[in-house]
C-alpha atoms as a PDB file:
ATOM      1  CA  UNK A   1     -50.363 -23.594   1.079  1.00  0.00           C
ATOM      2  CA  UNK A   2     -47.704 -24.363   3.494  1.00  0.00           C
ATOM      3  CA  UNK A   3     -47.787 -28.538   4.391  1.00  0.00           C
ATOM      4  CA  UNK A   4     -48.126 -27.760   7.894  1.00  0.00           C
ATOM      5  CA  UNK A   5     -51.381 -26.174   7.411  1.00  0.00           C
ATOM      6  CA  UNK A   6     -53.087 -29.284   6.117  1.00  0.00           C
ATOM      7  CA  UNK A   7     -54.524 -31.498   8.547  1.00  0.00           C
ATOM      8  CA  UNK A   8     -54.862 -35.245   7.691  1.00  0.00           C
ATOM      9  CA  UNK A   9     -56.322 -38.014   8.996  1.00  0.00           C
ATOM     10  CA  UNK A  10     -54.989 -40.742  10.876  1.00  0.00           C
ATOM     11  CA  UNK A  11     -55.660 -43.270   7.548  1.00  0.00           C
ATOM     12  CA  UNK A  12     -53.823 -40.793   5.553  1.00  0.00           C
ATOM     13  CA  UNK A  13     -51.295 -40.148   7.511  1.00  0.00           C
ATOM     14  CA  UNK A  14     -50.702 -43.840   7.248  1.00  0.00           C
ATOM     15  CA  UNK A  15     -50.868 -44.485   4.244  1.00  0.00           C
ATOM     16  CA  UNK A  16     -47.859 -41.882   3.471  1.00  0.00           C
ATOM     17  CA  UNK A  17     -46.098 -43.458   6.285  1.00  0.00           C
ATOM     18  CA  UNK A  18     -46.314 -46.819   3.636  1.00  0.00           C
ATOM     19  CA  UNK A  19     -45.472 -44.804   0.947  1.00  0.00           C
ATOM     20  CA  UNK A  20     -42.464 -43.141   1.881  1.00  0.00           C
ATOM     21  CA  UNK A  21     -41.427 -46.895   3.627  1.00  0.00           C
ATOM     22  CA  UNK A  22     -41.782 -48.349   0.283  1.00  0.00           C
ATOM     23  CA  UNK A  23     -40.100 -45.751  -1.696  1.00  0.00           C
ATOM     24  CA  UNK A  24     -36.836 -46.263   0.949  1.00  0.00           C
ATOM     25  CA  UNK A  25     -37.149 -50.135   0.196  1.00  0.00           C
ATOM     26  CA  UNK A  26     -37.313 -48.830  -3.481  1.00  0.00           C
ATOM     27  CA  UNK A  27     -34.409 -47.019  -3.045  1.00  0.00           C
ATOM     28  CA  UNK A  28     -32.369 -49.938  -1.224  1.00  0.00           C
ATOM     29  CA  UNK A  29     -33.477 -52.322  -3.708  1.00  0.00           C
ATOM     30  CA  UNK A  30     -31.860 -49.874  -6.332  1.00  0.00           C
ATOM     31  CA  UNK A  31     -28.464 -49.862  -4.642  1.00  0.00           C
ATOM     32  CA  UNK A  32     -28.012 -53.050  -4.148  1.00  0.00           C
ATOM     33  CA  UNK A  33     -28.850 -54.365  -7.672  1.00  0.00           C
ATOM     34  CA  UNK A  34     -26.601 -51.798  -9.010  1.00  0.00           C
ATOM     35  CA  UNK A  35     -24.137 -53.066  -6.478  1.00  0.00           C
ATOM     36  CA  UNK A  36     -24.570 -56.354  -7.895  1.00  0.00           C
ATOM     37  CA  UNK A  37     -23.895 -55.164 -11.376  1.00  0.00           C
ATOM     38  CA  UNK A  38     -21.392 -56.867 -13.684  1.00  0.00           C
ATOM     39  CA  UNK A  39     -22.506 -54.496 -16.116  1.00  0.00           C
ATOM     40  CA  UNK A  40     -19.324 -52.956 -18.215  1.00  0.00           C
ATOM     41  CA  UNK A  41     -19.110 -49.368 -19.402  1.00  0.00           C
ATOM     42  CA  UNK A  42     -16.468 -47.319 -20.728  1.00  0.00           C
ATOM     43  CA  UNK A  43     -13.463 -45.032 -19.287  1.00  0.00           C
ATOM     44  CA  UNK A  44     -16.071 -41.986 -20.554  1.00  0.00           C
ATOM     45  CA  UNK A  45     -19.161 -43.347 -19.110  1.00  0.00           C
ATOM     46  CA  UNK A  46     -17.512 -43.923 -15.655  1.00  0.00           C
ATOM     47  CA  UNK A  47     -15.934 -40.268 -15.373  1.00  0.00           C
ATOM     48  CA  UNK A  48     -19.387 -38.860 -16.435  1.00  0.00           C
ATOM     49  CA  UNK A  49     -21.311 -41.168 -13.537  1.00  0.00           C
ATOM     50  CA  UNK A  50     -18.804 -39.803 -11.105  1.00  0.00           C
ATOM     51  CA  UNK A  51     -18.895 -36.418 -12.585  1.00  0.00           C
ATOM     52  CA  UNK A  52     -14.962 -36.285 -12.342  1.00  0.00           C
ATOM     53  CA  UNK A  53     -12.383 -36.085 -15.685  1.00  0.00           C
ATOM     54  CA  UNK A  54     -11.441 -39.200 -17.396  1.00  0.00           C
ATOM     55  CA  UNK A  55      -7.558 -38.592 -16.050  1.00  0.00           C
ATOM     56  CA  UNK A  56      -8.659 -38.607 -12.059  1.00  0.00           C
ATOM     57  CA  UNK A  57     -10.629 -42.104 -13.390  1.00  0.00           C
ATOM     58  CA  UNK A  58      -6.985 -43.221 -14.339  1.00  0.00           C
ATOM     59  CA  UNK A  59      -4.969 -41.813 -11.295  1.00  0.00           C
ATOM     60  CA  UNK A  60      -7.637 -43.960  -9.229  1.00  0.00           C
ATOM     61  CA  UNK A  61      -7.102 -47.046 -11.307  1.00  0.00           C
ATOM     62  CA  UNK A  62      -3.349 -46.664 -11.396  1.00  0.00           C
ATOM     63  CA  UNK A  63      -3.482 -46.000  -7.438  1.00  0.00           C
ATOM     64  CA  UNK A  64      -5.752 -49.080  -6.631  1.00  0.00           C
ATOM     65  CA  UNK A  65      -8.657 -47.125  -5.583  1.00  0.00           C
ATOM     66  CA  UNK A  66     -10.513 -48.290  -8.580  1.00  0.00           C
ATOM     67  CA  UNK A  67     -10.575 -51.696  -9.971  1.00  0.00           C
ATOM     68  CA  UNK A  68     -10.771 -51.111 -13.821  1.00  0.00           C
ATOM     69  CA  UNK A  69     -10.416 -54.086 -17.008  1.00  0.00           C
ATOM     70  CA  UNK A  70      -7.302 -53.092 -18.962  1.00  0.00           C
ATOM     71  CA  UNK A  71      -7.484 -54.135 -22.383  1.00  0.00           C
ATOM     72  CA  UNK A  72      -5.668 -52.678 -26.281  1.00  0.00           C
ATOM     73  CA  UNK A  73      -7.659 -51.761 -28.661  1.00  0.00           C
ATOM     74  CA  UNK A  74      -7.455 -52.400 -32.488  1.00  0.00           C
ATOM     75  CA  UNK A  75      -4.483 -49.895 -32.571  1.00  0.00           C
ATOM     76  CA  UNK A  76      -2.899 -51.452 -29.468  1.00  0.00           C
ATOM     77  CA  UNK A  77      -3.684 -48.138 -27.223  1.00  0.00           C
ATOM     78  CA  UNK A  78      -4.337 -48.896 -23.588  1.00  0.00           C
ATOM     79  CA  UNK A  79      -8.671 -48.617 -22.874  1.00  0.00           C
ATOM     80  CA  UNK A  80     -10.183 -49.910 -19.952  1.00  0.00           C
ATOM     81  CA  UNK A  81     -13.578 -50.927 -19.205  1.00  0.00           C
ATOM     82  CA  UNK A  82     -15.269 -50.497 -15.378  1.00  0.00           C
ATOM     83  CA  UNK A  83     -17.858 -52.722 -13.793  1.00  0.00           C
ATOM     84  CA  UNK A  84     -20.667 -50.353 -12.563  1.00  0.00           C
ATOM     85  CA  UNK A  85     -20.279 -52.247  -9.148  1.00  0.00           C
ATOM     86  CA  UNK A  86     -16.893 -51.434  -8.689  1.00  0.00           C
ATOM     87  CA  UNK A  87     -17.950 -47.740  -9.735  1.00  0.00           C
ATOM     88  CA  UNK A  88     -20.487 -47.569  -6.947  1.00  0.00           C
ATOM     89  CA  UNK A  89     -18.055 -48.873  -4.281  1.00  0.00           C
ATOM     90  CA  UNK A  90     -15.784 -46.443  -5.362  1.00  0.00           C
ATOM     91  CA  UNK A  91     -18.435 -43.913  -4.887  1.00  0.00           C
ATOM     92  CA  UNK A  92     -19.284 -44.888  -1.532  1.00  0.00           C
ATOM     93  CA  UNK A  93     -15.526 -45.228  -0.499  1.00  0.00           C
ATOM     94  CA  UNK A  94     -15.280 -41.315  -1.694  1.00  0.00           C
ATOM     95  CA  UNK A  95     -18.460 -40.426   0.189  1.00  0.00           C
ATOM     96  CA  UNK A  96     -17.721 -41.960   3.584  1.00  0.00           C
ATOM     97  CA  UNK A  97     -14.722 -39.914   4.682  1.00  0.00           C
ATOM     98  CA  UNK A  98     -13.900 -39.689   8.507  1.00  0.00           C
ATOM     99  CA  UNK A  99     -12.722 -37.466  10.787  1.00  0.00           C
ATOM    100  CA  UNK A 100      -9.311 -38.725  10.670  1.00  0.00           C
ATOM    101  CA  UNK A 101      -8.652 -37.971   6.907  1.00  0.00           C
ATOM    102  CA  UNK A 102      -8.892 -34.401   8.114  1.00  0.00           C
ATOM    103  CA  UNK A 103      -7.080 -34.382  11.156  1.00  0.00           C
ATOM    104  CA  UNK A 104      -3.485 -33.170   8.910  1.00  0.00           C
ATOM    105  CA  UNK A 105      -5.206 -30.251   7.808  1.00  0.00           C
ATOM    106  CA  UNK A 106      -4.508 -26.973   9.639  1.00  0.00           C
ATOM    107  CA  UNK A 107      -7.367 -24.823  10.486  1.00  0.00           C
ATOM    108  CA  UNK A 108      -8.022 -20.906   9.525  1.00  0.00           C
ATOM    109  CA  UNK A 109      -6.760 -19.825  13.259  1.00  0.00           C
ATOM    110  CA  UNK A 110      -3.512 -22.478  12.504  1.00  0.00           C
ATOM    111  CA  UNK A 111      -2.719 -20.862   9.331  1.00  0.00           C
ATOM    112  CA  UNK A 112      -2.858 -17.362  10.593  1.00  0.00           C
ATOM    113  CA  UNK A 113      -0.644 -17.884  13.335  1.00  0.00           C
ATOM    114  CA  UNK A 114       1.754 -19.492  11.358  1.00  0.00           C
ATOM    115  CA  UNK A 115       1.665 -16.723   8.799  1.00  0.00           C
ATOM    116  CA  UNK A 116       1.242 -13.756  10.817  1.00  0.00           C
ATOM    117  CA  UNK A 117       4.208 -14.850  13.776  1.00  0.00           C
ATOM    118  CA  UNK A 118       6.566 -16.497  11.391  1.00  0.00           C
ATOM    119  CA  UNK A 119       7.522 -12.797  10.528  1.00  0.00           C
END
């Protein structure tokens, strides 16, 4: 039955109204207490949050876009270990991209004219 189809009344209506307000304070609550986090995972853990490879997690440490905890292990091999705070602000640095990060990149119409009338 399509959603529109159902009529509710005013109480109802209302009371999802409160529901969806509290699920959105919910939500916020979520976020921020994970932004609070000084939880510590693993190089592993953090590449399979941000569903990227383990060796972009490195190029991001290495390039200060990601604070990390370098530490050697038993066999003196470099590890490091991420605080799930740091992963979420990394996140939402990633996620918040403006329009000038694209303005270097050439549109479609760009590219063909510079392919087709460099000839």
């Amino acid at each position: 039955m399509n959603d529109a189809a159902i009529i509710m009344t005013r109480a109802e209506r209302l009371i999802i109204e409160k529901i969806e307000s509290l699920e959105r304070k919910l939500d916020e609550l979520k976020e921020e207490k994970a932004g609070e986090s000084i939880e510590e995972i693993s190089l592993n853990k953090a590449a399979k949050l941000l569903r990227v490879g383990t060796d972009k997690i490195i190029r991001a440490v290495e390039n200060r876009q990601l604070r990390a905890i370098p530490y050697r292990d038993a066999k003196r091999k470099k590890r490091y270990r991420f605080r799930v705070a740091d992963i979420r602000e990394y996140q939402r640095n990633r996620q918040t991209k403006t329009v000038e990060d694209f303005e270097g990149i050439e549109t479609a119409e760009e590219i063909t004219k510079r392919i087709f009338n460099a000839g």
